[in-house]
Protein backbone atom coordinates (compact mmCIF):
# COMPACT_ATOMS: atom_id res chain seq x y z
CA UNK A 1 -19.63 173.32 65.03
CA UNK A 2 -23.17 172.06 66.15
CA UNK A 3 -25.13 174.63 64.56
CA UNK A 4 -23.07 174.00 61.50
CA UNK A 5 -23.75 170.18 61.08
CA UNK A 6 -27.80 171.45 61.87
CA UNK A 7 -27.43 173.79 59.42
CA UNK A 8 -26.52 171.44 56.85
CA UNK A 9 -29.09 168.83 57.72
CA UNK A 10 -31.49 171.31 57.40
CA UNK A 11 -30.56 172.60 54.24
CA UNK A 12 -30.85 168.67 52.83
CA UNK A 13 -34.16 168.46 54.43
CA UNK A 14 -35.10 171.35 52.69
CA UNK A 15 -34.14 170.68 49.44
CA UNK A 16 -35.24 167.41 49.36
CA UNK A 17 -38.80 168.34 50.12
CA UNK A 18 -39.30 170.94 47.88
CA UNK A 19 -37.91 168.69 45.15
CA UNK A 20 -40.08 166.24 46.46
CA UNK A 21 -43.19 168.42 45.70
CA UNK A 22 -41.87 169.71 42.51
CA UNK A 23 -40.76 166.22 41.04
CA UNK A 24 -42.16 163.73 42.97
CA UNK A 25 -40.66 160.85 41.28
CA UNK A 26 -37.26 161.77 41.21
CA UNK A 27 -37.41 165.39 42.96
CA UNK A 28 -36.36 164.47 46.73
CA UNK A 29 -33.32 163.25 45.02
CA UNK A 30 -32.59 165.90 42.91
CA UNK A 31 -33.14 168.67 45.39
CA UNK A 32 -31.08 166.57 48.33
CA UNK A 33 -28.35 166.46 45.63
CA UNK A 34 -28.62 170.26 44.90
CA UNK A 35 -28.64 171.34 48.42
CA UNK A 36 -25.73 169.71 49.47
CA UNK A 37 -23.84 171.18 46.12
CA UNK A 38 -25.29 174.83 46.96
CA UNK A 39 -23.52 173.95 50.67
CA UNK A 40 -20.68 172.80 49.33
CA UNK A 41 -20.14 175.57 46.39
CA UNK A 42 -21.16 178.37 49.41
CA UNK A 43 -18.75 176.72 52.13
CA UNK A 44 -15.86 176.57 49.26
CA UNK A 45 -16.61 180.53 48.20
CA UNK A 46 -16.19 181.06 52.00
CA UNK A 47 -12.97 179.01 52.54
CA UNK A 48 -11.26 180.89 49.76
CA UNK A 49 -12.28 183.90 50.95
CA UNK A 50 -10.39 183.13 54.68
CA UNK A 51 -7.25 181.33 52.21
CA UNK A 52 -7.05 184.66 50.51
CA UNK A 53 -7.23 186.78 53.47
CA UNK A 54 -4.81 184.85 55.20
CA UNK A 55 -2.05 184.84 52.74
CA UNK A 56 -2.63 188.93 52.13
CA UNK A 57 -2.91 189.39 56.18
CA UNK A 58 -4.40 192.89 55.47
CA UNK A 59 -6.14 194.13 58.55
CA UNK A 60 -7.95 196.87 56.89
CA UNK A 61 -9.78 194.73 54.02
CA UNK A 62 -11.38 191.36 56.01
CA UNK A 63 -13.77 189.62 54.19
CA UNK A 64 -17.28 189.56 55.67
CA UNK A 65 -18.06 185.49 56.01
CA UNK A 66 -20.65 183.89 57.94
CA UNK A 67 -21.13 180.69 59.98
CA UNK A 68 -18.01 179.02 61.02
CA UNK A 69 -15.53 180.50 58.66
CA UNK A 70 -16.30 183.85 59.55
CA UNK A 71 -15.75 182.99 63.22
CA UNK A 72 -12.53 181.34 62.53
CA UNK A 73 -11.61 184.49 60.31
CA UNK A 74 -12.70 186.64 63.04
CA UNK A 75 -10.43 184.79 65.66
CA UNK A 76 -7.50 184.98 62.97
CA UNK A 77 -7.97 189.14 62.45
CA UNK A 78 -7.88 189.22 66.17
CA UNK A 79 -4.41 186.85 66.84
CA UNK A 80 -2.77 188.90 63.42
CA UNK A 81 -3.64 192.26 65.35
CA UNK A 82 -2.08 190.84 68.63
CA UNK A 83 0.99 190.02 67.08
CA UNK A 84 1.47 193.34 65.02
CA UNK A 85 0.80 195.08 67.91
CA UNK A 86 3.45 193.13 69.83
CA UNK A 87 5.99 193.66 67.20
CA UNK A 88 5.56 197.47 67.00
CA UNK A 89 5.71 197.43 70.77
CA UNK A 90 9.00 195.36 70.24
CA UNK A 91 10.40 198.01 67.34
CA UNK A 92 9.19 201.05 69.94
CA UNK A 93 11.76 198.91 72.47
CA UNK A 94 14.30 198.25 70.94
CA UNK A 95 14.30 201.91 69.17
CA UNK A 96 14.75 203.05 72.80
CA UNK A 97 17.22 200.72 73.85
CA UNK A 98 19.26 201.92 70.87
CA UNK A 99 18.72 205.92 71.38
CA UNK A 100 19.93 204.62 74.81
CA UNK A 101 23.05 203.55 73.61
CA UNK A 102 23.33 206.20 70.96
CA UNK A 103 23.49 208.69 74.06
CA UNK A 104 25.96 206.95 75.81
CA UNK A 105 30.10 208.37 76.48
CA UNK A 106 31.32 205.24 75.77
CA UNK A 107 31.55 203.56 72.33
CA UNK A 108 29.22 200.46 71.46
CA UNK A 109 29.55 198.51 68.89
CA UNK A 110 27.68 194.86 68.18
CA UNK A 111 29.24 192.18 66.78
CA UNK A 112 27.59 189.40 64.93
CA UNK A 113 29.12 185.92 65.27
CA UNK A 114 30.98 186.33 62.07
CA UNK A 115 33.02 189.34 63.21
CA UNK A 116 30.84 191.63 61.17
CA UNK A 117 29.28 195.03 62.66
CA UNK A 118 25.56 194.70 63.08
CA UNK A 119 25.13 198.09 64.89
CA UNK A 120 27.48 201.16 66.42
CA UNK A 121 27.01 204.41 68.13
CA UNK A 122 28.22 207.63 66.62
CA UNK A 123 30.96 207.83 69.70
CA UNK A 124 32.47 204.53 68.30
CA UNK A 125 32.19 205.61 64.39
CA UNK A 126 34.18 208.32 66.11
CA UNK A 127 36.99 206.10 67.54
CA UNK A 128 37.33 203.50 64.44
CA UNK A 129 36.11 205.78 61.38
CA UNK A 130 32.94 203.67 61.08
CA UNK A 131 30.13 205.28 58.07
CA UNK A 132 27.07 203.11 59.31
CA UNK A 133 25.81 203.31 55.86
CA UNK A 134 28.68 202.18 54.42
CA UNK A 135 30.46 199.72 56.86
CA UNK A 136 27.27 198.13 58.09
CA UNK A 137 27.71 194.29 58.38
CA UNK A 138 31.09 194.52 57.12
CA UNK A 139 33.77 192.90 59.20
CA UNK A 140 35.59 194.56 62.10
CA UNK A 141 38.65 192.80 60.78
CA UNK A 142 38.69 194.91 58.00
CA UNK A 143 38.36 198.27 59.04
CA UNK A 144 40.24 197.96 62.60
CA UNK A 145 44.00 197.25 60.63
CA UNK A 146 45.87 197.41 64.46
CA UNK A 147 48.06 194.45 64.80
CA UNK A 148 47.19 194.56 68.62
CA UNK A 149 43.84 194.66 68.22
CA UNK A 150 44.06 191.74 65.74
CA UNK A 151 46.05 189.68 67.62
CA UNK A 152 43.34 190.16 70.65
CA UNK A 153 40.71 189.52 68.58
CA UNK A 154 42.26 186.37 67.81
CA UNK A 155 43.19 185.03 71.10
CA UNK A 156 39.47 185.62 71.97
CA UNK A 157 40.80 186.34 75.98
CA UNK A 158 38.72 188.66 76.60
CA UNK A 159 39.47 188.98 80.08
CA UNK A 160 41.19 192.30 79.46
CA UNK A 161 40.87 195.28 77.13
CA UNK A 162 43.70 196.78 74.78
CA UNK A 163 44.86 200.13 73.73
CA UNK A 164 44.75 201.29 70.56
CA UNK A 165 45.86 204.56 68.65
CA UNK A 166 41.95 205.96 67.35
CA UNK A 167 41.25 207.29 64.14
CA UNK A 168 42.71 210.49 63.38
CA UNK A 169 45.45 210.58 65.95
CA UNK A 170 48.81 212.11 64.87
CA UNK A 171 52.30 212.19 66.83
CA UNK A 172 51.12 216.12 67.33
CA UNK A 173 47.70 215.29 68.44
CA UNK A 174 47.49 211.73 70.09
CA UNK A 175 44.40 209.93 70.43
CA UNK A 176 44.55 206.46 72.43
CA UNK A 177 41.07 204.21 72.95
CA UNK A 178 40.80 201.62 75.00
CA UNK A 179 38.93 198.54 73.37
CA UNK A 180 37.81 195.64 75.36
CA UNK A 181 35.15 193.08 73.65
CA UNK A 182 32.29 191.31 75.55
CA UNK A 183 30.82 187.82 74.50
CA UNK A 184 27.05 187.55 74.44
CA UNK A 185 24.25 185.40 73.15
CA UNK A 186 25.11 182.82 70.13
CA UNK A 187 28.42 183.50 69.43
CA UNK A 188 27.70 187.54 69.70
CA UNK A 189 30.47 190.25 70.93
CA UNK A 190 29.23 193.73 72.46
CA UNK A 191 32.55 195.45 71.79
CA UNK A 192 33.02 198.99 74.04
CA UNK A 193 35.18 201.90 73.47
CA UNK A 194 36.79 204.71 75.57
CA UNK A 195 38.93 207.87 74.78
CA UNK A 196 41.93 207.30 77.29
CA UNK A 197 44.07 209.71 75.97
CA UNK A 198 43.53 212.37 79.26
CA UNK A 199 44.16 209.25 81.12
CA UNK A 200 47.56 208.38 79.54
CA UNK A 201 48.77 211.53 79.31
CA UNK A 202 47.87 212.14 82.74
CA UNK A 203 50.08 208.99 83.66
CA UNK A 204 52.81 210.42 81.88
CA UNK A 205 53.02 213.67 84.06
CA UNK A 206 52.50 211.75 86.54
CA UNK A 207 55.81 209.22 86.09
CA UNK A 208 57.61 212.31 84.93
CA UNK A 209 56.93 213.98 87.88
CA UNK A 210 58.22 211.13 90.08
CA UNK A 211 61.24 210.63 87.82
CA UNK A 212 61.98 214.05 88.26
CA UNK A 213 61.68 214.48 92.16
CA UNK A 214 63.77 211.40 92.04
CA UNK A 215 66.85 212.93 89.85
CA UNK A 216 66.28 216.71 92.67
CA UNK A 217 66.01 215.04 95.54
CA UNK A 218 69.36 212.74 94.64
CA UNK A 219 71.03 216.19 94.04
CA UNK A 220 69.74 217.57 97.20
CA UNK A 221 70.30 214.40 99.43
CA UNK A 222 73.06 212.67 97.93
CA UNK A 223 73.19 208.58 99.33
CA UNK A 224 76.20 208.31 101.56
């Protein structure tokens, strides 16, 4: 900022005294009056230069200004190249936190606070039929018809999961998931899903089993 203002005095000194020698009478004023118009037609050319360059924010094309302007343009290049570099290291992030979850067994789906789907993993596109270019940001509502799941979604006790028939399951060829939704952030859900089905099944043999030793053990030690 110094060197500025001496810049400018000196440029009115200057012009002054060479219209002072040109046009004695009324030179000094003439050429004081055209130096500070040259500094203030330059100074403007320079300022719309920086306007221009800011509004574009084009890395690759920055105007070459001198004197304070080109400093301050300078200083701007440098902050716009710290914060694209911050957001691409935020996009590499976050495009590695989602091949995360895009590897996981387990289901994810995010929720916005509306109820709508802002994101899912194939493994939960499995479970509900999702099409990620088709269903994205519509609402979970609409494509998850289960009364149970629903009414849970509802109640908004999410203390517990429920169990829900996935899509594509058949009296044949049962599929069960278990759903079971997470709040998070402003109003946010993070809602997981498992295949249970080797789990219920599993259950089943296993309380048929019991009923079973039950009924031949009766037979083989009647109660008295």
């Amino acid at each position: 900022m110094p060197q500025r203002i001496v810049f400018f005095l000196f440029v009115q000194v200057l012009g002054t005294v060479l219209g002072w020698f040109l046009l004695p009478a009324w030179g000094a004023l003439a050429g004081l009056a055209l130096s500070i118009w040259s500094w203030f037609l330059v100074d403007l050319w320079r300022a719309r230069h920086v306007i221009r360059w800011l509004r574009e924010g084009d890395l690759q094309s920055v105007p070459a200004v001198g004197g304070l302007w080109g400093e301050s343009l300078d200083r701007a290049r440098r902050l716009v190249r710290q914060g694209a570099q911050q957001v691409e290291l935020s996009q590499r992030q976050l495009e590695a936190v989602l091949d995360a979850l895009q590897a996981a067994p387990t289901g994810i789906v995010l929720l916005d606070q509306l109820g709508r789907i802002a994101w899912s993993n194939q493994v939960a596109a499995g479970h509900f039929g999702f099409d990620m270019a088709r269903d994205q940001m519509q609402s979970i509502s609409n494509l998850v018809r289960d009364p149970e799941f629903h009414s849970y979604m509802a109640a908004q006790v999410y203390t517990h999961g429920v169990v829900l028939q996935a899509r594509g399951s058949t009296p044949l060829k049962p599929l069960r998931i278990s759903v079971h939704l997470h709040p998070y952030g402003d109003g946010h859900r993070l809602m997981l899903s498992r295949d249970v089905t080797a789990l219920e099944q599993a259950d089943a043999m296993r309380r048929d089993f019991v009923a079973n030793v039950s009924i031949f053990g009766g037979y083989i030690f009647p109660r008295s």
